[in-house]
N, C-alpha and C. Protein backbone atom coordinates (compact mmCIF):
# COMPACT_ATOMS: atom_id res chain seq x y z
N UNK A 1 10.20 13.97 -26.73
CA UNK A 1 10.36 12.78 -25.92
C UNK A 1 10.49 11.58 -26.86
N UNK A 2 11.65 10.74 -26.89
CA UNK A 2 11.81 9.66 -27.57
C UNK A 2 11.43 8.35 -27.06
N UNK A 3 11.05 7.74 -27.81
CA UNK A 3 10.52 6.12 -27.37
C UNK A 3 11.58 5.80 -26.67
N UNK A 4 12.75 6.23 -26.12
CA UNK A 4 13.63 5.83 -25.07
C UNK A 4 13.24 6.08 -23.59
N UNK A 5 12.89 7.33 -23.81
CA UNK A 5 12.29 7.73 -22.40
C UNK A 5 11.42 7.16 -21.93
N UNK A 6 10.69 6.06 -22.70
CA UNK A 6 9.36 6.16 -21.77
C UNK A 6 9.66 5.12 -21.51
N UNK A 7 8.26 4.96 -20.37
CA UNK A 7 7.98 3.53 -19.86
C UNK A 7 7.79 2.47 -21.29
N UNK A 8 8.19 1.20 -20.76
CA UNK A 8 7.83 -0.02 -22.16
C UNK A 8 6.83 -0.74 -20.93
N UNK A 9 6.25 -1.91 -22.05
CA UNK A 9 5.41 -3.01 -21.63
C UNK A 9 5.96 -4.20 -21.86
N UNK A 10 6.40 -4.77 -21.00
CA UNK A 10 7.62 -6.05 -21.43
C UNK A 10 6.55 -7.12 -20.71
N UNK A 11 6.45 -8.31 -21.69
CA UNK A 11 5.57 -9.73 -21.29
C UNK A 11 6.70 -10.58 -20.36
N UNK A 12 6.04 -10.92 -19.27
CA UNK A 12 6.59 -11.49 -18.89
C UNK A 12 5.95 -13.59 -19.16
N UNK A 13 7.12 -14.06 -19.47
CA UNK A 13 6.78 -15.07 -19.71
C UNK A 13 6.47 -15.97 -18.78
N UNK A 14 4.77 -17.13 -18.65
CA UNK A 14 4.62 -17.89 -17.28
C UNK A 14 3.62 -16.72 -16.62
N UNK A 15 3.75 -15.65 -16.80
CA UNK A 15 2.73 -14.81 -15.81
C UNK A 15 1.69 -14.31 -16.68
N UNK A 16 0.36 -14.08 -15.62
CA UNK A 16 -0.43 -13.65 -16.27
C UNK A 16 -0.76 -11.87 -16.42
N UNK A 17 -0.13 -10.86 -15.67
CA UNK A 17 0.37 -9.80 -16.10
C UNK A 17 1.83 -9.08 -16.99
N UNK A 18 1.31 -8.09 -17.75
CA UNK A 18 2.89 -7.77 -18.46
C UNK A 18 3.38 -6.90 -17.06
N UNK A 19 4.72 -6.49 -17.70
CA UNK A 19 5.54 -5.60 -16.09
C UNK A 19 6.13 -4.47 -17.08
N UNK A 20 5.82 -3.19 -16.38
CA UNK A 20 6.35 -2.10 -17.03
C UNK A 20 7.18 -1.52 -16.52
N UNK A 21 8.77 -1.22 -17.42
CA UNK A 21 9.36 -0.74 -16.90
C UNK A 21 9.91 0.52 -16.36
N UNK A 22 10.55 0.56 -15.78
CA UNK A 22 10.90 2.11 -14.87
C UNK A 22 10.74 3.46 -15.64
N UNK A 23 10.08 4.56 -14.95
CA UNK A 23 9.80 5.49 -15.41
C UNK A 23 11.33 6.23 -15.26
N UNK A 24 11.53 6.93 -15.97
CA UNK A 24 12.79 7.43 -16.33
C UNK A 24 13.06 8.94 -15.10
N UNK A 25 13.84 8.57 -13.98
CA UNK A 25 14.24 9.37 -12.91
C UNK A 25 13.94 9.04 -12.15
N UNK A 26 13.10 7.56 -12.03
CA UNK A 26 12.72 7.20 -10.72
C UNK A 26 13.40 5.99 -9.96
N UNK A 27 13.21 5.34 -8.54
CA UNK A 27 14.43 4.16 -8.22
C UNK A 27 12.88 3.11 -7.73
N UNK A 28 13.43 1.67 -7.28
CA UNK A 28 12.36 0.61 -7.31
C UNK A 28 11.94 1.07 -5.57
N UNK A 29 12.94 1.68 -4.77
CA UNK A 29 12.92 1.64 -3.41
C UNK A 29 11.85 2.92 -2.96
N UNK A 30 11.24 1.86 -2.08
CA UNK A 30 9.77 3.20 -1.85
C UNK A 30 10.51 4.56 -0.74
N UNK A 31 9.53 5.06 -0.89
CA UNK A 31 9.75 6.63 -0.51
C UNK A 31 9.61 6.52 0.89
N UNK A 32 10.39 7.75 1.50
CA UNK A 32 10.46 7.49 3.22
C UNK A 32 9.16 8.31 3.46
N UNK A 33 7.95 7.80 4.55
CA UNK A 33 7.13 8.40 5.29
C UNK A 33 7.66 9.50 5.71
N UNK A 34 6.79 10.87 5.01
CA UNK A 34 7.04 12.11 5.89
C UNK A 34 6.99 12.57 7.54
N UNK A 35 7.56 12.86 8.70
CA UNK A 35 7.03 13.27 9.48
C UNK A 35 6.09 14.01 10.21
N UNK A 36 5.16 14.70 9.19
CA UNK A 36 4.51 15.46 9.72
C UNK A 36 3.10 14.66 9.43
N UNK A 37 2.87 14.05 8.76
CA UNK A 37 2.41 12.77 8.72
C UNK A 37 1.60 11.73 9.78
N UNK A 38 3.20 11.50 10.66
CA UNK A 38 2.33 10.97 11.79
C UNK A 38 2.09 11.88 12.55
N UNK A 39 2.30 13.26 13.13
CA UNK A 39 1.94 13.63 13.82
C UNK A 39 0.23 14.46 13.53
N UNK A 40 -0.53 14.21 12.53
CA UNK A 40 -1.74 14.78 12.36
C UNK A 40 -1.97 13.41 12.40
N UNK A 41 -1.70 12.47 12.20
CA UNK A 41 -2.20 10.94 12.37
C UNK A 41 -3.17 10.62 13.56
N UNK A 42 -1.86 10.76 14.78
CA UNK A 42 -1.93 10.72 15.99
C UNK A 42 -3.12 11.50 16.65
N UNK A 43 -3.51 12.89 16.27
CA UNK A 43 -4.22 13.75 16.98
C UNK A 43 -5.78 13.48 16.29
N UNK A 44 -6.36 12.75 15.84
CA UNK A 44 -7.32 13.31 14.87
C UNK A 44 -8.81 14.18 15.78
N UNK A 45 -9.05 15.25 15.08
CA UNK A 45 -10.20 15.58 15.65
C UNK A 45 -11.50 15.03 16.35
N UNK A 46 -11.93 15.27 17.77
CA UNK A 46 -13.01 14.55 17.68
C UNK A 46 -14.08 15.44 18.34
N UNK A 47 -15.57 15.11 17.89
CA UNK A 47 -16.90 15.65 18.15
C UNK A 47 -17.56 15.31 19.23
N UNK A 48 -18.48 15.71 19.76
CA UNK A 48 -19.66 14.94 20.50
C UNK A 48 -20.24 14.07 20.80
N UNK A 49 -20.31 13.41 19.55
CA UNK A 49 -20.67 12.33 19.23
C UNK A 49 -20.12 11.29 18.65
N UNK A 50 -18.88 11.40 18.91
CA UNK A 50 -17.60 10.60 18.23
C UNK A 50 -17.55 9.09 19.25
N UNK A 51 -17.91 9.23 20.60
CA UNK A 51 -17.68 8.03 21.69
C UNK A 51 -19.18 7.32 21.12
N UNK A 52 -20.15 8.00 21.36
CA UNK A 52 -21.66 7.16 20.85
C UNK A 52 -21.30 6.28 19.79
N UNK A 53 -20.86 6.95 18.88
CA UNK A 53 -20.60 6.10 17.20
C UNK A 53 -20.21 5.13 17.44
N UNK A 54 -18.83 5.11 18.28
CA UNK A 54 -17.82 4.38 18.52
C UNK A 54 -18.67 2.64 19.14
N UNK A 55 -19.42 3.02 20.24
CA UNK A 55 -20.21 2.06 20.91
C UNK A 55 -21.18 1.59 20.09
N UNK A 56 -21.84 2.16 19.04
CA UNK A 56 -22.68 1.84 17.79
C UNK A 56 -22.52 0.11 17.26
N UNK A 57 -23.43 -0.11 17.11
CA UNK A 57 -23.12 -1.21 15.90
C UNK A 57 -24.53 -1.24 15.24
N UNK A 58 -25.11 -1.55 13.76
CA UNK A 58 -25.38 -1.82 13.04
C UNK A 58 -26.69 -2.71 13.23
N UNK A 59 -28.14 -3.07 13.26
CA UNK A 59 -28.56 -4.35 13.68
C UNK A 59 -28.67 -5.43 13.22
N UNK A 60 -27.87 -5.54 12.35
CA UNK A 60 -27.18 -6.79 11.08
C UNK A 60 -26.21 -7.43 11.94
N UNK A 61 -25.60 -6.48 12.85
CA UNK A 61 -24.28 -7.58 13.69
C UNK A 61 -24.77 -8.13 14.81
């Protein structure tokens, strides 16, 4: 692997973080949400005692 491939640390000038650049095979545009995803989202398991909790609060609030 050559110092080409990799990521660098480039200063950006005026800011107070550096910005590193692109990992080599990758694009800036985020990744599409899988579908199967939302559908375990949607369903989540629930217990017995899942509505009690729910009505719960804390005696700090």
């Amino acid at each position: 692997m050559s110092s080409s491939d990799r990521q660098r640390v480039e200063k950006v000038r005026g800011a107070r973080r550096a910005k590193l650049t692109a990992a080599p095979g990758t694009t800036d545009e985020p990744a599409e949400p899988d579908a199967d995803s939302d559908a375990e989202a949607a369903a989540p398991a629930s217990g017995p005692n899942d509505e009690r909790m729910r009505r719960e609060v804390p005696p700090h609030y």
